[in-house]
Every structure is written in structure tokens, then in C-alpha cells.
N, C-alpha and C. Protein backbone atom coordinates (compact mmCIF):
# COMPACT_ATOMS: atom_id res chain seq x y z
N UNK A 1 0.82 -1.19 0.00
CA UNK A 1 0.00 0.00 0.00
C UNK A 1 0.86 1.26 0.00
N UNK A 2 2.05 1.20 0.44
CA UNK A 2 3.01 2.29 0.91
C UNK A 2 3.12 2.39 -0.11
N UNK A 3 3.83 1.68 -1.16
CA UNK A 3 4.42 1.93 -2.20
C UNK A 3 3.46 2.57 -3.31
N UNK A 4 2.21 1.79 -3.29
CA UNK A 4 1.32 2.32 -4.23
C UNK A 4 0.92 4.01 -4.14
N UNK A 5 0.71 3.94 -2.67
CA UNK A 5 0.72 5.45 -2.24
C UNK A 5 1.60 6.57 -2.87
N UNK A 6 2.67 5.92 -2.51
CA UNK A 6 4.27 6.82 -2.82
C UNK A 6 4.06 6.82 -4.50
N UNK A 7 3.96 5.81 -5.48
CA UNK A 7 3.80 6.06 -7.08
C UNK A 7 2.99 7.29 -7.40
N UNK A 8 1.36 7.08 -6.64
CA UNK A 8 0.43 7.38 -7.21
C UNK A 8 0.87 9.26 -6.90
N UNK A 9 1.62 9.43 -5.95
CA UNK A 9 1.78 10.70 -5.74
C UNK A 9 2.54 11.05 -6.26
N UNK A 10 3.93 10.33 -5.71
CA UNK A 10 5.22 11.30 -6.06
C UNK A 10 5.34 11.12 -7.23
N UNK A 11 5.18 10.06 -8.25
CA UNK A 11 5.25 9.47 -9.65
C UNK A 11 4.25 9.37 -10.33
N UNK A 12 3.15 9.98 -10.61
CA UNK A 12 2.05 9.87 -11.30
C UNK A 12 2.05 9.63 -12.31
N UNK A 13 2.38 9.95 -13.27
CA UNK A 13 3.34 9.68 -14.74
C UNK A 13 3.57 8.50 -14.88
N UNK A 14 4.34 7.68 -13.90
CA UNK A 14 4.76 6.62 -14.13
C UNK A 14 4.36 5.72 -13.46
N UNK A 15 3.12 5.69 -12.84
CA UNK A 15 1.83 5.16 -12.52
C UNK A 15 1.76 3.62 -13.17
N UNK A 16 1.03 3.61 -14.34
CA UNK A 16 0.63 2.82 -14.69
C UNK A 16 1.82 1.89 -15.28
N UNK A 17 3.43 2.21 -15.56
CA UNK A 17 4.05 1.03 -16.04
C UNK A 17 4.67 0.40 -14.83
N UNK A 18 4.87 1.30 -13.44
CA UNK A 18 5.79 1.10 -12.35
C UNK A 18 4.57 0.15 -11.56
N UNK A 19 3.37 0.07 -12.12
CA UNK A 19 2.67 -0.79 -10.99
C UNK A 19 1.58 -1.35 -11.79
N UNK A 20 2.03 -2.01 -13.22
CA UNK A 20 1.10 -3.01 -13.45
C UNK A 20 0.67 -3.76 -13.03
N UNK A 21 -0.15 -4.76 -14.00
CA UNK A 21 -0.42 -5.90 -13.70
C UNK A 21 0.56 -6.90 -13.19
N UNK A 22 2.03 -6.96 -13.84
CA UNK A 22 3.21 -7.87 -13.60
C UNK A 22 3.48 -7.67 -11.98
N UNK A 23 3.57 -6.30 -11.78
CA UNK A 23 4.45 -5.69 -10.80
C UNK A 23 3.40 -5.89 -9.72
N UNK A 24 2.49 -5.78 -9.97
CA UNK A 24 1.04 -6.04 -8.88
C UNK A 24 1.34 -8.11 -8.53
N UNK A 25 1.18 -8.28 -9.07
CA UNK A 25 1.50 -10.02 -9.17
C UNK A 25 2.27 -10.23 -8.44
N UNK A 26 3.60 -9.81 -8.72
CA UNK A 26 4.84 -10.08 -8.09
C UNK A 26 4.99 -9.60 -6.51
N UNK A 27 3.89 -8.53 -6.58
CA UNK A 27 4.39 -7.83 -4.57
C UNK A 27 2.57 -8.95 -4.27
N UNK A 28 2.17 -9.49 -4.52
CA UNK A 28 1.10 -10.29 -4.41
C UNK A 28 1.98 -11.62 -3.35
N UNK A 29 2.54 -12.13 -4.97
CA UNK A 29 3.22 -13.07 -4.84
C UNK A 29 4.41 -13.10 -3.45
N UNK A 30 5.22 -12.45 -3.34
CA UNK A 30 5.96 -11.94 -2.56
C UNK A 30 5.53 -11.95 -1.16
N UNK A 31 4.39 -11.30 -1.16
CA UNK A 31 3.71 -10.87 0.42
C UNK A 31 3.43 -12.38 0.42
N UNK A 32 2.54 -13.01 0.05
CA UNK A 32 2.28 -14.27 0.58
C UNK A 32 2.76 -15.23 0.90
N UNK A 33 4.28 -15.27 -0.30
CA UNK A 33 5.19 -16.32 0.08
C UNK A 33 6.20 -16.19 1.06
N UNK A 34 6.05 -14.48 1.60
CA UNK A 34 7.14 -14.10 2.58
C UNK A 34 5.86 -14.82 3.78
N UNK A 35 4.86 -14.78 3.93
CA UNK A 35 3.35 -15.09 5.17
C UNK A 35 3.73 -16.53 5.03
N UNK A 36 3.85 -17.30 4.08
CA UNK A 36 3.74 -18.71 4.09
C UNK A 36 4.81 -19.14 4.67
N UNK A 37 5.99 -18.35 4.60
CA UNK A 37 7.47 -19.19 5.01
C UNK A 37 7.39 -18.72 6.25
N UNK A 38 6.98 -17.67 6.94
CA UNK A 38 7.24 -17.25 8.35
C UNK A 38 6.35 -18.07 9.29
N UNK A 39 5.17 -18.57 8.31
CA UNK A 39 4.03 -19.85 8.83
C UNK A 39 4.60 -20.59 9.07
N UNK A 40 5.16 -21.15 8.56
CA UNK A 40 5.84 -22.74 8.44
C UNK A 40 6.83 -22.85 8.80
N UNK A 41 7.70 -21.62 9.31
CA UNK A 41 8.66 -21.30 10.04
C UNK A 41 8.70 -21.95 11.44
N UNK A 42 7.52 -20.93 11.97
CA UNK A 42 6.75 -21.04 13.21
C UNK A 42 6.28 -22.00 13.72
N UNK A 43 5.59 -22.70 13.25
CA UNK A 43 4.39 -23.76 12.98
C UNK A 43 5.67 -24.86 13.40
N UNK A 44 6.85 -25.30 12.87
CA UNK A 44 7.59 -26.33 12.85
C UNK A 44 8.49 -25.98 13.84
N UNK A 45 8.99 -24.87 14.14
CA UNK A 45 9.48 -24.28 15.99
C UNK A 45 8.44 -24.77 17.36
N UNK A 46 7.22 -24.56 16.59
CA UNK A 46 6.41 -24.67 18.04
C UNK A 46 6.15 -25.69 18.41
N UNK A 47 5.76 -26.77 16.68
CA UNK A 47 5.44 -28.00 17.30
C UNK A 47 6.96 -28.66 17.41
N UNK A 48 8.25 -28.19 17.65
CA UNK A 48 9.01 -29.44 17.98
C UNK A 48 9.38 -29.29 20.17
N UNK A 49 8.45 -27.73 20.15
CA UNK A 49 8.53 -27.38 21.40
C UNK A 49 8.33 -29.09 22.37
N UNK A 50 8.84 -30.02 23.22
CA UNK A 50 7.68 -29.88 24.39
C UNK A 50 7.27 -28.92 25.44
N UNK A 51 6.36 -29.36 25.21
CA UNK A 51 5.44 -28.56 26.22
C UNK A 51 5.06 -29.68 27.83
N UNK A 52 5.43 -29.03 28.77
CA UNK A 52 5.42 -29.47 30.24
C UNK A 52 4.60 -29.44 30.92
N UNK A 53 3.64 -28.34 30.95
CA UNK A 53 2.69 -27.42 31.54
C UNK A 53 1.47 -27.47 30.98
N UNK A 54 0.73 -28.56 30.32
CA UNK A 54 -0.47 -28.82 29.78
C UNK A 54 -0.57 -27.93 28.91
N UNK A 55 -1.44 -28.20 28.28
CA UNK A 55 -1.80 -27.71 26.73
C UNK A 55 -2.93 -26.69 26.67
N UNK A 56 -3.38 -26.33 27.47
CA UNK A 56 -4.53 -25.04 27.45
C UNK A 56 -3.55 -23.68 28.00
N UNK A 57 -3.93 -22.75 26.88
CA UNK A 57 -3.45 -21.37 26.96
C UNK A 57 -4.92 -20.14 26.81
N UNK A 58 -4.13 -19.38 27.72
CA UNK A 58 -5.12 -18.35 27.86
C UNK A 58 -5.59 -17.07 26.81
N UNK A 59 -5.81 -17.46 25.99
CA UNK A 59 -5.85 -16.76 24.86
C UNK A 59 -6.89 -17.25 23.73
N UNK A 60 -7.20 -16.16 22.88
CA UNK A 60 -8.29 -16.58 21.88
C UNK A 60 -8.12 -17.18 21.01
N UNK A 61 -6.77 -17.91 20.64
CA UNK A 61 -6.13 -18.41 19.45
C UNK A 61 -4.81 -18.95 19.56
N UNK A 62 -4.30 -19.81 19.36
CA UNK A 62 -3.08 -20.32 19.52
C UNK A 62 -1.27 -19.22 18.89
N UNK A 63 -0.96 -18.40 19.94
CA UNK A 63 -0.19 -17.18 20.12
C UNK A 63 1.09 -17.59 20.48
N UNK A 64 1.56 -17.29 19.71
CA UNK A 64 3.79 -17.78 20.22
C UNK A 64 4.17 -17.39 21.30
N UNK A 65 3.93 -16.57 21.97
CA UNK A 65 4.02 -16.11 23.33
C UNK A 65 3.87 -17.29 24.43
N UNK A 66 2.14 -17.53 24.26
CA UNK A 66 1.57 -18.28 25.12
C UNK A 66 1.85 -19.69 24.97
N UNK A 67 2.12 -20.32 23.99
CA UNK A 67 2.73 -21.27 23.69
C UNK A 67 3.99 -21.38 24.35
N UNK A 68 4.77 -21.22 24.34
CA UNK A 68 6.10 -20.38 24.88
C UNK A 68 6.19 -20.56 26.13
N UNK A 69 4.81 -19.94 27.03
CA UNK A 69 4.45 -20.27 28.15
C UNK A 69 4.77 -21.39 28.92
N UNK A 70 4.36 -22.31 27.72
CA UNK A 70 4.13 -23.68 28.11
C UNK A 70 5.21 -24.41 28.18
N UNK A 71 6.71 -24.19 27.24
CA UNK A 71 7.54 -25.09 27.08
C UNK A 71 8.08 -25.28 28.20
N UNK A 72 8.89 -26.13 28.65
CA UNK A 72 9.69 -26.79 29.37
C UNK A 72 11.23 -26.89 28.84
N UNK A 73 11.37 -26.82 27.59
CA UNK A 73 12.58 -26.59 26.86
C UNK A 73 13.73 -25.14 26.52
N UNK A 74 14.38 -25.13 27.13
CA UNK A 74 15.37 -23.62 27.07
C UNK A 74 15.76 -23.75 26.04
N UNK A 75 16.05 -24.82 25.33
CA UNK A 75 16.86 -24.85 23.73
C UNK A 75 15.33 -24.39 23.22
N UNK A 76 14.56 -25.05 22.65
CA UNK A 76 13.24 -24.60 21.95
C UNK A 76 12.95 -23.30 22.25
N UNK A 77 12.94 -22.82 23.27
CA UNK A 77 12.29 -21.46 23.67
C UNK A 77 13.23 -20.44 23.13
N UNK A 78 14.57 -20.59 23.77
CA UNK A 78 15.86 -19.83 22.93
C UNK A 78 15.92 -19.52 20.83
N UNK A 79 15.14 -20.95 20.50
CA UNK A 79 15.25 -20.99 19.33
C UNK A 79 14.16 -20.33 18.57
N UNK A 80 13.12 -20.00 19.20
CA UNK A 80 11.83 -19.54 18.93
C UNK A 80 11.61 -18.02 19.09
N UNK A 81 12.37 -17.75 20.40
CA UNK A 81 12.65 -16.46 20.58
C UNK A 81 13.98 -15.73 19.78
N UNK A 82 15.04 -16.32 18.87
CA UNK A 82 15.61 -15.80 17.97
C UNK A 82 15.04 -15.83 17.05
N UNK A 83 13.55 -16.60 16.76
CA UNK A 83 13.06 -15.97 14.97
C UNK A 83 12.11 -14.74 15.71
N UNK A 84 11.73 -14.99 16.47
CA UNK A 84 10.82 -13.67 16.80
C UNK A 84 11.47 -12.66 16.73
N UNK A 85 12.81 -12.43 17.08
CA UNK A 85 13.97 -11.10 17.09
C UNK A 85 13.79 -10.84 15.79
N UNK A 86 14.88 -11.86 15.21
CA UNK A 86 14.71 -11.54 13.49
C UNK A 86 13.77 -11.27 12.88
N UNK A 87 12.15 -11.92 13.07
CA UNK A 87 10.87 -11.36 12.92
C UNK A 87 10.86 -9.93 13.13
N UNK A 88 10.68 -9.44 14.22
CA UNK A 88 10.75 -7.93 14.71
C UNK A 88 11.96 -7.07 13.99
N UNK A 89 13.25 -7.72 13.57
CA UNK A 89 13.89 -6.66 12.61
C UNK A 89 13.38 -6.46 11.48
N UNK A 90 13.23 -7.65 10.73
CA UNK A 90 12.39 -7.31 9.57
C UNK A 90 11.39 -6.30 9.66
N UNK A 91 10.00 -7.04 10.39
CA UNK A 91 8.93 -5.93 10.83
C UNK A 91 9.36 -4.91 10.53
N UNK A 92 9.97 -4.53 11.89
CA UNK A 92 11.01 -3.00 11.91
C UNK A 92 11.78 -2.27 10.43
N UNK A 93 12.18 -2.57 9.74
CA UNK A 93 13.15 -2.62 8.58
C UNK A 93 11.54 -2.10 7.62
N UNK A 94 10.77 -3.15 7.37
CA UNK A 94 9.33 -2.81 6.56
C UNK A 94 8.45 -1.63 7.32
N UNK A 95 8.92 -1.53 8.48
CA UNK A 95 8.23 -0.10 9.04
C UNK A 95 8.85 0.91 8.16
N UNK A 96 10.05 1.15 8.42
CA UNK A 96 11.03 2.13 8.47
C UNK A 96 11.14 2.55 6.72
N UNK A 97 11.12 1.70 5.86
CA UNK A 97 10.57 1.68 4.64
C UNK A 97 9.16 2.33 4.37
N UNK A 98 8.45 2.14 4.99
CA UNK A 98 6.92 2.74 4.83
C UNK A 98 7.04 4.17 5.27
N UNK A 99 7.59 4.33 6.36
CA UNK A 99 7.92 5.39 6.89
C UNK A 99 8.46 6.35 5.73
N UNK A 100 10.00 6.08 5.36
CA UNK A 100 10.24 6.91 4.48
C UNK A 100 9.49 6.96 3.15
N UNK A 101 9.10 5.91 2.94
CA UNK A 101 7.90 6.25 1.34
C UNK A 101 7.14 7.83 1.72
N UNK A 102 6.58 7.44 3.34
CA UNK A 102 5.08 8.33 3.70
C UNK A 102 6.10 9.99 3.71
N UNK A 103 7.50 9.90 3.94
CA UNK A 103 7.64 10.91 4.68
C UNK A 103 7.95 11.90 3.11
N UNK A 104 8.32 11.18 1.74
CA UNK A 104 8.76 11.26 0.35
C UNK A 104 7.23 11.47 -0.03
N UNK A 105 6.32 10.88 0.46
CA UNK A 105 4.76 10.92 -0.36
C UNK A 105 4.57 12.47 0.43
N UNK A 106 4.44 13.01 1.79
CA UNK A 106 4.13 14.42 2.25
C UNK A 106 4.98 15.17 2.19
N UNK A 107 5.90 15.18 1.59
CA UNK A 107 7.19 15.84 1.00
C UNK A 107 6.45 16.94 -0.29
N UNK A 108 6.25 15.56 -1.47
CA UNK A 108 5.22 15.81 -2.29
C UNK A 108 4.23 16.65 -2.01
N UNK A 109 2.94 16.20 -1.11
CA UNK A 109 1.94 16.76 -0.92
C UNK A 109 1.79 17.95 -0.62
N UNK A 110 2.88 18.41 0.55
CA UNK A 110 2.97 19.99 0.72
C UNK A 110 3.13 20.70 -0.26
N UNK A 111 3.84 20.18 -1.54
CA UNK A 111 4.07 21.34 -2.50
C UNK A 111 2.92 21.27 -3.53
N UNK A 112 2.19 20.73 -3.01
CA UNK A 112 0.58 21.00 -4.23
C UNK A 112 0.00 22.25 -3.72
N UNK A 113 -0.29 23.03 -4.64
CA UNK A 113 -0.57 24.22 -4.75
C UNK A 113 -1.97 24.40 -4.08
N UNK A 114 -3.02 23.65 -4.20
CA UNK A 114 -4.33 23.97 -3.48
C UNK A 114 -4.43 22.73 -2.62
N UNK A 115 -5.23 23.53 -1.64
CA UNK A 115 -5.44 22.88 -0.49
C UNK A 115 -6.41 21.65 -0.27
N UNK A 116 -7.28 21.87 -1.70
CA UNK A 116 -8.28 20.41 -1.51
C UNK A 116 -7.41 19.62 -2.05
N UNK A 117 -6.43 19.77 -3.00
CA UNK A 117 -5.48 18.72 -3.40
C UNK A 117 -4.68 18.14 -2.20
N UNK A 118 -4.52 18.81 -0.83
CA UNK A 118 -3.32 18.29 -0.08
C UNK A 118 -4.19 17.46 0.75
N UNK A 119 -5.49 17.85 1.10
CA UNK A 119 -6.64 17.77 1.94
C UNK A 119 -6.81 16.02 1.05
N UNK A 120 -6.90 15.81 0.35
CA UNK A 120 -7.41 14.59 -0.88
C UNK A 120 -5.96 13.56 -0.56
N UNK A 121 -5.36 14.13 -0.73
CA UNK A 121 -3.61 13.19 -0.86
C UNK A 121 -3.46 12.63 0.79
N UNK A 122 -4.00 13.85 1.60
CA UNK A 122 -3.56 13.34 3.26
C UNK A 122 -4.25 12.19 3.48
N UNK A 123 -5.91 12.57 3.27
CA UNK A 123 -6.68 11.55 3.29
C UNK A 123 -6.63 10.30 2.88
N UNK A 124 -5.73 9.88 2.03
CA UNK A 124 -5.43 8.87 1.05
C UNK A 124 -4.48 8.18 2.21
N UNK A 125 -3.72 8.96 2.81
CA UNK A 125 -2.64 8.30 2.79
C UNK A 125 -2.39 7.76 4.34
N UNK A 126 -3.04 9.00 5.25
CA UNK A 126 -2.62 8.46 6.97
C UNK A 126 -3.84 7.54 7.20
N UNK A 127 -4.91 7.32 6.69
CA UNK A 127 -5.27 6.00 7.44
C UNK A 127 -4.73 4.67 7.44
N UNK A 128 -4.20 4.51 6.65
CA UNK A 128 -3.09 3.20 5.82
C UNK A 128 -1.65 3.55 6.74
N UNK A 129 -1.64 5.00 7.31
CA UNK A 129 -0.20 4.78 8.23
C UNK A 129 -0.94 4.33 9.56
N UNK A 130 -2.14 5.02 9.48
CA UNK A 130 -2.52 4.49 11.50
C UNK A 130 -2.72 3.47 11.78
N UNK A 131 -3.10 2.88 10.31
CA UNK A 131 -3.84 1.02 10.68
C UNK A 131 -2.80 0.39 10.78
N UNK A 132 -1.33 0.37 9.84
CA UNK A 132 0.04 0.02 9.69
C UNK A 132 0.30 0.27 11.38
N UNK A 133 0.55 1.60 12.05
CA UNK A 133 1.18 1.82 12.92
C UNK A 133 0.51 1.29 14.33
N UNK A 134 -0.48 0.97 14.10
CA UNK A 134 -1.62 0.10 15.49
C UNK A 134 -0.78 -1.16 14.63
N UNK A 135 -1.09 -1.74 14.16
CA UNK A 135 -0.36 -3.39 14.04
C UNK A 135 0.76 -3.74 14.24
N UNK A 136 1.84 -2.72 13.77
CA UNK A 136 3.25 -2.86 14.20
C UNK A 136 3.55 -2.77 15.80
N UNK A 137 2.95 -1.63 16.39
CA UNK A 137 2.96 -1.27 17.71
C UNK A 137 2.65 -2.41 18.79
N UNK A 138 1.83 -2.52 18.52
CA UNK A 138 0.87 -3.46 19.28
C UNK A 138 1.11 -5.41 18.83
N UNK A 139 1.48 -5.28 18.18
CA UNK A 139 2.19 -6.80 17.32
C UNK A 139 4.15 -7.08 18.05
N UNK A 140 4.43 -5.67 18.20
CA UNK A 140 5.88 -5.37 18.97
C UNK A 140 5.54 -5.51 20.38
N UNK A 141 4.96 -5.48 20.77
CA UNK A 141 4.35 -4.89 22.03
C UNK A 141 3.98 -6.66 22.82
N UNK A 142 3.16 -7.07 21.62
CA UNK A 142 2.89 -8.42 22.51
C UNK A 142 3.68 -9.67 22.12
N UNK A 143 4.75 -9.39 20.98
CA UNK A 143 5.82 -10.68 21.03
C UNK A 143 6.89 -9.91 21.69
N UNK A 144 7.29 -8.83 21.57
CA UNK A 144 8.91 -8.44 22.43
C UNK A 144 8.75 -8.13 23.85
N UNK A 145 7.09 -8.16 24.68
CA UNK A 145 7.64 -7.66 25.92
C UNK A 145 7.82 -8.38 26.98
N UNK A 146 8.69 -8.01 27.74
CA UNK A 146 9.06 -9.05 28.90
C UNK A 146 8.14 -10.10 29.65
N UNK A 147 8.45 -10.97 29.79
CA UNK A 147 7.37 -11.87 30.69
C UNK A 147 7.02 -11.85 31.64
N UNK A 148 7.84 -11.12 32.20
CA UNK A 148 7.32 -10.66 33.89
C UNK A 148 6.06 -9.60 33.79
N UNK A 149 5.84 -8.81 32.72
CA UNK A 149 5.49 -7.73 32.45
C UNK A 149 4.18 -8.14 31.48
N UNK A 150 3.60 -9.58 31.62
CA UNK A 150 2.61 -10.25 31.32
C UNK A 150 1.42 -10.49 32.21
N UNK A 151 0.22 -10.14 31.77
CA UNK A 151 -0.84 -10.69 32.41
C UNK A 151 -2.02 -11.28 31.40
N UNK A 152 -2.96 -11.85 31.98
CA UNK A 152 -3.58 -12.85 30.73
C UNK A 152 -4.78 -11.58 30.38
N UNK A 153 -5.07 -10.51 31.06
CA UNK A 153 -6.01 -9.70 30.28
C UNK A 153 -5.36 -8.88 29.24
N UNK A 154 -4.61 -8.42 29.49
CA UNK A 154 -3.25 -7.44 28.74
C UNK A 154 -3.06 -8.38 27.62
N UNK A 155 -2.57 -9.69 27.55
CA UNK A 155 -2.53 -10.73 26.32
C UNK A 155 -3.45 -11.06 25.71
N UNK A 156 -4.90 -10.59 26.14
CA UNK A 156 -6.14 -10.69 25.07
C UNK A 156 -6.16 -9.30 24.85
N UNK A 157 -6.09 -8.17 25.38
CA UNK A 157 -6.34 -6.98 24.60
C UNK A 157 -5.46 -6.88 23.73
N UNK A 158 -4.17 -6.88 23.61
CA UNK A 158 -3.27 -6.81 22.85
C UNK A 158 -3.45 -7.75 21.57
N UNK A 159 -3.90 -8.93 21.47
CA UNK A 159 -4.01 -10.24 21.09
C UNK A 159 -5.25 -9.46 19.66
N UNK A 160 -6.30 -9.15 20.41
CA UNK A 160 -7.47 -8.47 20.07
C UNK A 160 -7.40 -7.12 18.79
N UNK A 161 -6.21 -6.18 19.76
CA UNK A 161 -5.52 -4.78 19.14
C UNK A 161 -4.88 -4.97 17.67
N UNK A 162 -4.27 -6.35 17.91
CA UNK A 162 -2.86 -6.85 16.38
C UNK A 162 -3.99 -7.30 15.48
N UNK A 163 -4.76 -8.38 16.14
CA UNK A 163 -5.13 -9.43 14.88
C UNK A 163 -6.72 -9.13 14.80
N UNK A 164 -7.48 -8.12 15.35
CA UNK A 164 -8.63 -8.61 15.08
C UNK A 164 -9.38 -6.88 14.55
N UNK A 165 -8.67 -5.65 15.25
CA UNK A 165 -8.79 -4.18 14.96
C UNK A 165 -8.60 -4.21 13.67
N UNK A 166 -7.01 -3.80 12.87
CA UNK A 166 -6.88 -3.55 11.92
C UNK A 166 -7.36 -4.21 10.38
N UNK A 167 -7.65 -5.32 10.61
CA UNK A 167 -8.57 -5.42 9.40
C UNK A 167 -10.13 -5.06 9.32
N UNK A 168 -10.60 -5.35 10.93
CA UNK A 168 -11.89 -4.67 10.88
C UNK A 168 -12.15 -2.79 10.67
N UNK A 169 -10.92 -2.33 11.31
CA UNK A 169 -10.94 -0.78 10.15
C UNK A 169 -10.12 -0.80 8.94
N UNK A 170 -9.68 -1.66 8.28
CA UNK A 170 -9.56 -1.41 6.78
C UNK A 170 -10.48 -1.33 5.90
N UNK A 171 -11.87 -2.10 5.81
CA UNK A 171 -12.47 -1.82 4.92
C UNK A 171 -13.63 -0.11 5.12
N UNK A 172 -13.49 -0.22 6.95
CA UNK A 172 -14.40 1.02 7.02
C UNK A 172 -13.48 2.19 6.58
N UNK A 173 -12.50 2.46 7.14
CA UNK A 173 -10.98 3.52 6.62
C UNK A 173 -11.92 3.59 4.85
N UNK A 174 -11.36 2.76 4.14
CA UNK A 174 -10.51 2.89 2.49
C UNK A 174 -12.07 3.07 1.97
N UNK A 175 -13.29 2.68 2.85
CA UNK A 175 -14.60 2.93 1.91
C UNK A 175 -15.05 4.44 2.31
N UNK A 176 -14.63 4.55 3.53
CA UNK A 176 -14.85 6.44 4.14
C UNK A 176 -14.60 7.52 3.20
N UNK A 177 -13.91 6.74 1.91
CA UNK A 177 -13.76 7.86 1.08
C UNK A 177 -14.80 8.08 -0.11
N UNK A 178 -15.22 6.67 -0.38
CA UNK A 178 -17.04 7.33 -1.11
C UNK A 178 -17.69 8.27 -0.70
N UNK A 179 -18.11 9.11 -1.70
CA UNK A 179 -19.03 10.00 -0.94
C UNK A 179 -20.93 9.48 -0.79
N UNK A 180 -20.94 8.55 -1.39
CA UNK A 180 -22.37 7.57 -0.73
C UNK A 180 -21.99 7.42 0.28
N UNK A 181 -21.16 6.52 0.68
CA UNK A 181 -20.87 6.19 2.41
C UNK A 181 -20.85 7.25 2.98
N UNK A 182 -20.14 8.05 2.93
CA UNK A 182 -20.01 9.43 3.73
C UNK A 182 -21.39 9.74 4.43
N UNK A 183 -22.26 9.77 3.07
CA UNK A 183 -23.72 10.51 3.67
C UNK A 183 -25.12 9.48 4.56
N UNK A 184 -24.29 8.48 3.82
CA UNK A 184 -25.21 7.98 4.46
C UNK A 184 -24.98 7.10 6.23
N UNK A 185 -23.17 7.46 6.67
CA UNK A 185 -22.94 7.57 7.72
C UNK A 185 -23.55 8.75 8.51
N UNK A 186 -23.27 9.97 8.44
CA UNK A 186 -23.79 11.25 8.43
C UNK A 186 -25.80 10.74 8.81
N UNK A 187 -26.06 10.79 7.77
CA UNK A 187 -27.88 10.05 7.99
C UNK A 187 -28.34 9.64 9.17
N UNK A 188 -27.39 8.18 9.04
CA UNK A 188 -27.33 7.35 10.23
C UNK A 188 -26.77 7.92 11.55
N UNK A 189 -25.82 8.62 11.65
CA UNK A 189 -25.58 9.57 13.25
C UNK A 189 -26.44 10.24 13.51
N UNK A 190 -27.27 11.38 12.16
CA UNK A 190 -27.85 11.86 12.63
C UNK A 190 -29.39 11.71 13.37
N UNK A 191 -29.81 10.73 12.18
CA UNK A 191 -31.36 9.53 12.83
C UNK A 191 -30.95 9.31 14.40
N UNK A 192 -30.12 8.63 14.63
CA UNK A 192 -29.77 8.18 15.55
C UNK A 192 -29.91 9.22 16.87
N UNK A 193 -28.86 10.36 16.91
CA UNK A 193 -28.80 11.55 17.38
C UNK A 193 -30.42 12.13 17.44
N UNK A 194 -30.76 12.79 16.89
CA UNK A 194 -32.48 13.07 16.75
C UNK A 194 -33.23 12.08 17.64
N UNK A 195 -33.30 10.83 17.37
CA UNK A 195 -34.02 9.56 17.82
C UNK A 195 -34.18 9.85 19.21
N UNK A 196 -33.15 9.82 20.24
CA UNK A 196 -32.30 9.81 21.31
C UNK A 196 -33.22 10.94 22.38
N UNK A 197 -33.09 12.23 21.33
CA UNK A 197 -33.40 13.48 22.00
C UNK A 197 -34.73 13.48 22.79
């Protein structure tokens, strides 16, 4: 999304050859096969874990952390907790990349001459950084922080914050920009509001 962002602004012109169909395929391709290998990464760390401490974890979904919980093994746990590091640099590294795209995309934007143009470009662009920056945050937050510094409500809100927020505001975010939706959010507050009184 960063990147598409960063074309559609800073490169408009070169729009349509820098992000075809090929080039669309390929960061397709890419994202998924980078999701599939970090799956199967994981997946074959955890299950060679034993686990000591019975098999029910406190959580809504089976979580590397809480799993983790469970082992009995310092080699496994040691080994699980160095892909999570390397996990988190990467992460980190694909932040820091987005980052500078966004900071090259409002670089751009300031120098557009009218203000519904900058007003149109902002809009485009920071909800895709806030939803990015709640997942990274909060995804850092509940694999890197200390264990002492764990409790099982804090590991479902957090749990909740990474995996279950940001896709449920992606589609409301990226459709907020119809102007049907718009009004007929607007409608609906206001029915509502009125109703109330």
C-alpha cells in the first residue's frame, strides 16, 4: 500500500508502467510467500517445542508467546525467541521503509498548490499509516515484551488490538472515502442523534 501510495503521488506519470499488472502479481506473490514461510517457520518451531505445563493457553487463538508459556525446553524457547527477534527486525526494517515512502509521499503533498489537493492526498494516505502503525505497535508490544510484564487480560487486549482491529478498520478507513458512504454515515448519526433526543 506504501508503495502504491508513494507512485500514485510522487510518480504519477509513471503510474501505470511502475505498478502493473506484472508488478502487482509479483508484490502479491511476494507478500504471501514471505506469510507462508514465516508460517511454516513457526508452525515447525512450536510443534518441535515440548510442552510441560499442559496444553490449554489463555488466549483466543493459539499465540507464540503463550505457547512459549508452556515449554519446558530452554533450547526450543531460545530458538523460537531468535526468529521472533529476526521477525521484529524485519517488521522493523518494513516499518522504516513505509515510513520513508510516507515521509517522500508528504514531502510531495505539501508542494501542491491547493489545499483540496493536499486535503485529498492526506486523506489517502494516513489512514493506511494508522492502521500500519496500530499493528506494528501493538504486534511489537505483545511478542517483544518481557514476561514478567505479562498478564492474561493485557494478552487478550493486545491479542485483540494486532489481529482482530486492523482489518476490521480497513475496509471502514478505504470505503470512508465514497461519498455515498459518507452521507449515508452522516444520515445514520444523525437519525440516531435526533431519535435519542
Amino acid at each position: 500500500m506504501a508503495y502504491d501510495r508513494y507512485v500514485a503521488i510522487c510518480q504519477p506519470l509513471h503510474y501505470g508502467t511502475l505498478l502493473g499488472s506484472r508488478a502487482c502479481v509479483h508484490m502479491a506473490a511476494a507478500a504471501w510467500g514471505t506469510g507462508f514461510l514465516y508460517s511454516l517457520l513457526h508452525t515447525a518451531n512450536t510443534f518441535s517445542l515440548p510442552l510441560c505445563q499442559g496444553n490449554s493457553i489463555n488466549q483466543f487463538f493459539c499465540e507464540i508467546p503463550q505457547i512459549l508459556k508452556l515449554s519446558c525446553s530452554d533450547s526450543g524457547y531460545l530458538r523460537e525467541v531468535r526468529v521472533l527477534v529476526v521477525t521484529a527486525f524485519l517488521l522493523f526494517t518494513c516499518f522504516v521503509f513505509i515510513v520513508l515512502s510516507y515521509v517522500q509521499i508528504f514531502r510531495a503533498v505539501l508542494r501542491i498548490p491547493s489545499e483540496q489537493g493536499r486535503h485529498k492526498a492526506f486523506s489517502m494516505c494516513l489512514p493506511h499509516l494508522a492502521v500500519v502503525s496500530l499493528f506494528i505497535s501493538t504486534a511489537f508490544f505483545a511478542y517483544l515484551k518481557p514476561l514478567s510484564f505479562s498478564s492474561p487480560s493485557l494478552d487478550l487486549v493486545v491479542a485483540v488490538l494486532y489481529s482482530v482491529v486492523p482489518p476490521a478498520l480497513n475496509p471502514f478507513i478505504y470505503s470512508m472515502r465514497n461519498r455515498e458512504l459518507k452521507d449515508a454515515v452522516k444520515e445514520l448519526i444523525q437519525r440516531t442523534l435526533f431519535h435519542q433526543q
